[in-house]
Protein backbone atom coordinates (compact mmCIF):
# COMPACT_ATOMS: atom_id res chain seq x y z
CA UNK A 1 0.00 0.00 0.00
CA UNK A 2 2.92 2.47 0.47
CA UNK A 3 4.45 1.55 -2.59
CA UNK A 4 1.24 2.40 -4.45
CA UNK A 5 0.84 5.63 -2.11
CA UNK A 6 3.95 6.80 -3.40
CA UNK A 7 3.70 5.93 -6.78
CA UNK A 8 -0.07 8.45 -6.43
CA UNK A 9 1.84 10.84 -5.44
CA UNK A 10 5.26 11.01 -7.63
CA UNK A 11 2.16 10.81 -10.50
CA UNK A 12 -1.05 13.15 -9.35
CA UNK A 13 0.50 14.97 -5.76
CA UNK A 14 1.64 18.14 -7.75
CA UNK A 15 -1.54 18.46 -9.84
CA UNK A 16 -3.71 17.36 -6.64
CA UNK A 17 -1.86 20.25 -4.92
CA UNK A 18 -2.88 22.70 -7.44
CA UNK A 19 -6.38 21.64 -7.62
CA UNK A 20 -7.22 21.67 -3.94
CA UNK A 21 -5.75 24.95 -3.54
CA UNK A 22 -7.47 26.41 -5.96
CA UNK A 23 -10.70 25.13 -4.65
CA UNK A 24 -9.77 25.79 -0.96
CA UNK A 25 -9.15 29.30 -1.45
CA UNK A 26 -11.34 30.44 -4.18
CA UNK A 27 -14.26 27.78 -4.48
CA UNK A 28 -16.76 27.80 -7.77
CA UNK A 29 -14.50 31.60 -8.54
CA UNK A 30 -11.86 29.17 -9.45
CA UNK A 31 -13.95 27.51 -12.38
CA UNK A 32 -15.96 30.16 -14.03
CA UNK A 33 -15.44 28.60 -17.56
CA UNK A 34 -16.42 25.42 -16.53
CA UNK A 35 -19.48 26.55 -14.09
CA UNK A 36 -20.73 28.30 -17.40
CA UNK A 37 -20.51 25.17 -19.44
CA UNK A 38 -22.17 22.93 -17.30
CA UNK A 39 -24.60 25.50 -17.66
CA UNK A 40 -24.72 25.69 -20.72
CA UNK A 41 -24.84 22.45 -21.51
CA UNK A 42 -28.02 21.81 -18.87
CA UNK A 43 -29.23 24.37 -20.57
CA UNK A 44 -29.02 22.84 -24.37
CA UNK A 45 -30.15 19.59 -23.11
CA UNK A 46 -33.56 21.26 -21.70
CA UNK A 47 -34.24 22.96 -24.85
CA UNK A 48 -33.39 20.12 -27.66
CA UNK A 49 -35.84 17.84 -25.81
CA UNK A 50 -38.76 20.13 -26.20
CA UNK A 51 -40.69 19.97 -29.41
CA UNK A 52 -39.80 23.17 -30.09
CA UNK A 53 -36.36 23.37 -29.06
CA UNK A 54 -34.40 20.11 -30.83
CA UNK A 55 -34.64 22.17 -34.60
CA UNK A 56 -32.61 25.60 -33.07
CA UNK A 57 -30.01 22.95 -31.09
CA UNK A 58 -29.34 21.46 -34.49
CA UNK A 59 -29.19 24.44 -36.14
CA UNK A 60 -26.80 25.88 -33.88
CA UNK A 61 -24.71 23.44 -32.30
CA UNK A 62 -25.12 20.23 -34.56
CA UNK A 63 -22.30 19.23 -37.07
CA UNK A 64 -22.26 16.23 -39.71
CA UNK A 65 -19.33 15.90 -41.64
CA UNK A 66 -21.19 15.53 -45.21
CA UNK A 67 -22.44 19.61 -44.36
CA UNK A 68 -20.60 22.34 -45.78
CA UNK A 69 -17.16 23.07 -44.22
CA UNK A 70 -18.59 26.73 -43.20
CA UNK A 71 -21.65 26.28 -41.72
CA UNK A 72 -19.80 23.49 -39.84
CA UNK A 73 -16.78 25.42 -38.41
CA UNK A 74 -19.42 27.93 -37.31
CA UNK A 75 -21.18 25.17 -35.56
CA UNK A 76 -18.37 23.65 -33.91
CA UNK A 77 -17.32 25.28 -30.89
CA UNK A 78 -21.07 25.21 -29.62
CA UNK A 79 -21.58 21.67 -30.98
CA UNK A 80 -18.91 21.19 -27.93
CA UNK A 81 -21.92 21.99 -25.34
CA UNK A 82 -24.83 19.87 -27.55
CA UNK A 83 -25.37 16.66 -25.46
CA UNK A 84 -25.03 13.83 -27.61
CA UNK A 85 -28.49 12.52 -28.36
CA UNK A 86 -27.37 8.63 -27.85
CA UNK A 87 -25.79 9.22 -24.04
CA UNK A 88 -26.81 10.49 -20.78
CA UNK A 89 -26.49 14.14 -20.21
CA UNK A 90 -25.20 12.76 -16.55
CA UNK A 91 -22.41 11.63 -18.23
CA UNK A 92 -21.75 15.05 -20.28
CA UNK A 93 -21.99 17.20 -17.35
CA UNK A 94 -19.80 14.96 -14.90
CA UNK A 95 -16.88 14.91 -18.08
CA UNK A 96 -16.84 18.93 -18.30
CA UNK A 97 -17.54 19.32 -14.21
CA UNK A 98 -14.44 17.17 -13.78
CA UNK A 99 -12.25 17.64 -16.15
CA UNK A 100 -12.69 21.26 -17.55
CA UNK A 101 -12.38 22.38 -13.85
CA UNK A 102 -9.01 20.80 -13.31
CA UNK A 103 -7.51 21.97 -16.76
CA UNK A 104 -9.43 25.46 -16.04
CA UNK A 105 -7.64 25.73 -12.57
CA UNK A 106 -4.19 24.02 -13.90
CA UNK A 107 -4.08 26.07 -17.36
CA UNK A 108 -6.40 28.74 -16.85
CA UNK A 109 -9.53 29.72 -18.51
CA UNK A 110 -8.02 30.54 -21.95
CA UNK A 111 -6.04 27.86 -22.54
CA UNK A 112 -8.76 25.44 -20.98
CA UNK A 113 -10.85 26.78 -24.24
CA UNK A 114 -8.26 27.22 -26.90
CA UNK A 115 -7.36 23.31 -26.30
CA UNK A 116 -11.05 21.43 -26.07
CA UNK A 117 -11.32 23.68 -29.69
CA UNK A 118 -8.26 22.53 -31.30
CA UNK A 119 -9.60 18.74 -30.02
CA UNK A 120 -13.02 19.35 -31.09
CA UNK A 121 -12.07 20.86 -34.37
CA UNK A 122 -9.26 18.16 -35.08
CA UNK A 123 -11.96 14.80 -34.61
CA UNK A 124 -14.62 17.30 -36.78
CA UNK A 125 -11.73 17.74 -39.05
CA UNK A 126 -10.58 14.19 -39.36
CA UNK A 127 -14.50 12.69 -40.38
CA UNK A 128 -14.56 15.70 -42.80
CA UNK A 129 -11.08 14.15 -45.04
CA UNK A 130 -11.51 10.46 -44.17
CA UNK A 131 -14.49 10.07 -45.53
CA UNK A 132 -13.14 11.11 -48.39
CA UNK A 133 -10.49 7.94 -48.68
CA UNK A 134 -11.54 4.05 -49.39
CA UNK A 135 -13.67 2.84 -46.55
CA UNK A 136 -11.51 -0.42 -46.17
CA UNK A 137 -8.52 1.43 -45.43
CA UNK A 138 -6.93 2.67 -42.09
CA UNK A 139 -8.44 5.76 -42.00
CA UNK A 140 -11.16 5.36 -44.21
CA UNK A 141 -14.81 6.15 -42.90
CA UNK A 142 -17.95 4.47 -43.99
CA UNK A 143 -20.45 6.98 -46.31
CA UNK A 144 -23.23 6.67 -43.97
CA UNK A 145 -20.85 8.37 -41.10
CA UNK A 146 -21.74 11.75 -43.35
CA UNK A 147 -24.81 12.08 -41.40
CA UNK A 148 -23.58 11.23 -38.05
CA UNK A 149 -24.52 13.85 -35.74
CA UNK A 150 -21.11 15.04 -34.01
CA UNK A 151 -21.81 16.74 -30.62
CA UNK A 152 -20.59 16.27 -27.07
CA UNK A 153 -17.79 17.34 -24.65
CA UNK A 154 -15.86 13.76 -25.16
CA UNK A 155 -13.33 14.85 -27.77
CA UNK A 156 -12.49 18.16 -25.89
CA UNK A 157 -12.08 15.94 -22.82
CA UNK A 158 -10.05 13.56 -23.56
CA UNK A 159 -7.77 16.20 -25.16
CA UNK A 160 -7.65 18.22 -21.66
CA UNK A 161 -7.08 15.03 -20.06
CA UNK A 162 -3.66 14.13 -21.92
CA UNK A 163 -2.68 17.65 -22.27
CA UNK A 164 -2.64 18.25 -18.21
CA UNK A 165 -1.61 14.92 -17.94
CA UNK A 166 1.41 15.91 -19.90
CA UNK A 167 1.57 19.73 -18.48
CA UNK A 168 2.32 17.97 -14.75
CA UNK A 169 3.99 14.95 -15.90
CA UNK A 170 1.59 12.60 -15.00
CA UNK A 171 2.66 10.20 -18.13
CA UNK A 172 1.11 7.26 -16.99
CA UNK A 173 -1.95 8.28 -16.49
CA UNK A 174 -1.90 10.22 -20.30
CA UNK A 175 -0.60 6.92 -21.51
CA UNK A 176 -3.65 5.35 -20.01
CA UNK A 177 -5.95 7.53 -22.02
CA UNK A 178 -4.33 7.04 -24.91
CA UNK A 179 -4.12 3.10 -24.32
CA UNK A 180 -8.13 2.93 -23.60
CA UNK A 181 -8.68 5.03 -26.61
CA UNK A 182 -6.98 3.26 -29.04
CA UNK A 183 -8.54 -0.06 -27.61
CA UNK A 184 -12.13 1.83 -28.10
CA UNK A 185 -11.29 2.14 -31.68
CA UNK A 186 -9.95 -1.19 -31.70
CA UNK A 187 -13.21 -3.05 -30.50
CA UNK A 188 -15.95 -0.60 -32.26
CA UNK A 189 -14.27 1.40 -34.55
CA UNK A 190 -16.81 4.25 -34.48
CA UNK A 191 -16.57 7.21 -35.24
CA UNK A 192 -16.83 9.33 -32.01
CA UNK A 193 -13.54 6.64 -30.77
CA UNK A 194 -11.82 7.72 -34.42
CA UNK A 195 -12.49 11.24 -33.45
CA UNK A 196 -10.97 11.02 -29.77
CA UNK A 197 -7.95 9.66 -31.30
CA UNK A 198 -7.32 12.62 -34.06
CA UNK A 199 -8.33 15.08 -30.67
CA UNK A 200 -5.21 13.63 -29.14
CA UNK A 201 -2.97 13.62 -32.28
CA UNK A 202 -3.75 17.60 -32.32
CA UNK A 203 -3.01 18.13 -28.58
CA UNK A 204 0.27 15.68 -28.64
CA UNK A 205 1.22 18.44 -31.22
CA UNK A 206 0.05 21.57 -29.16
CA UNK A 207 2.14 19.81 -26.38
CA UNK A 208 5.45 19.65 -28.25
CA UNK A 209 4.64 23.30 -29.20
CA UNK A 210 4.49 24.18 -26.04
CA UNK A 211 7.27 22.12 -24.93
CA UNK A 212 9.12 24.46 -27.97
CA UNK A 213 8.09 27.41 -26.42
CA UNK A 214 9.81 26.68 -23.00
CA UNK A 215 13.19 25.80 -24.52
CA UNK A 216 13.42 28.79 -25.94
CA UNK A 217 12.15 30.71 -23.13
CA UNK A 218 14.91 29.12 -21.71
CA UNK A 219 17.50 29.28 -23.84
CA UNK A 220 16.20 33.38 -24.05
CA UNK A 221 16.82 33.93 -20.51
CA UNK A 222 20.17 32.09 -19.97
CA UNK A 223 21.56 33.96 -22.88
């Protein structure tokens, strides 16, 4: 038990640090963002399940990737708040309670935001060009995944997941992620798992931007 104890801590004790002081000393002002998009998101799920509501959520928030690229990009960072019609809205607002509140708290607000884009935008991205190639092949996507509706927080989470994983050097636990999505996509081969896995292809490369960034920070300041 102390062995596993102290293998918790060399892995989560500087990001559980952060967290609970955050919380301890500020409370919900620590999470703004992510108090807004649960929300939000509460919010979305009332309206699309009223008879009058579920035409405006599409409208607004819901992407397929046979639409036009525009209308699409437009669509995407609120499509990032639209419940996914097939899960439990539970499940939605426990991800972005969770998880956008520790990357909100650990990266701030901006970054928190600018990151669950890029990993929205990548998987909405990758559905967009693969359906494009030969079904049968590695990347290939089925025609009928055109009209797929794409919506939910699960791309953008998983994305904030490895890239604060990675930000405190929690590698096992980003290595994890990456292992259970790639086994997702191995067993179903949807396209909400193919989508998680472009999400963290994108972040992996805002990470060794970032990573960039530092060096030369660095190398600026020792010079």
């Amino acid at each position: 038990m102390r062995a596993l104890a102290r293998l918790a801590r060399a892995e989560w004790g500087a990001l559980a640090v952060t967290v609970r002081t955050a919380l301890a000393e500020r409370r919900g002002r620590a999470i703004p963002l992510t108090i807004g998009a649960v929300c939000l998101t509460a919010l979305l799920q009332f309206v699309q399940n009223q008879s009058w509501g579920f035409g405006f959520v599409q409208n607004i928030g819901a992407v397929r990737a046979g639409e036009p690229l525009w209308p699409a990009l437009l669509r995407t960072p609120l499509s990032l708040f639209v419940p996914a019609l097939d899960l439990p809205v539970w499940g939605a607002l426990a991800q972005i309670l969770v998880v956008f509140g520790i990357a909100e708290i650990c990266l701030g607000w901006w970054r928190t935001l600018v990151v669950a884009y890029v990993a929205t935008l990548a998987g909405t991205l990758y559905a967009r060009v693969c359906l494009t190639l030969d079904p049968d092949s590695l990347f290939g996507l089925p025609a009928t995944d055109a009209q797929v509706v794409d919506t939910g927080p699960s791309a953008a989470v998983v994305g904030l997941a490895v890239f604060v994983c990675w930000r405190y050097r929690a590698y096992t636990t980003a290595g994890v992620v990456i292992a259970s999505m790639v086994i997702e996509v191995a067993l179903k081969g949807n396209l909400a798992g193919k989508e998680h896995l472009a999400a963290i292809a994108a972040v992996l490369v805002l990470c060794g931007i970032s990573a960039l960034r530092h060096r030369r920070a660095v190398r600026t300041r020792a010079g």
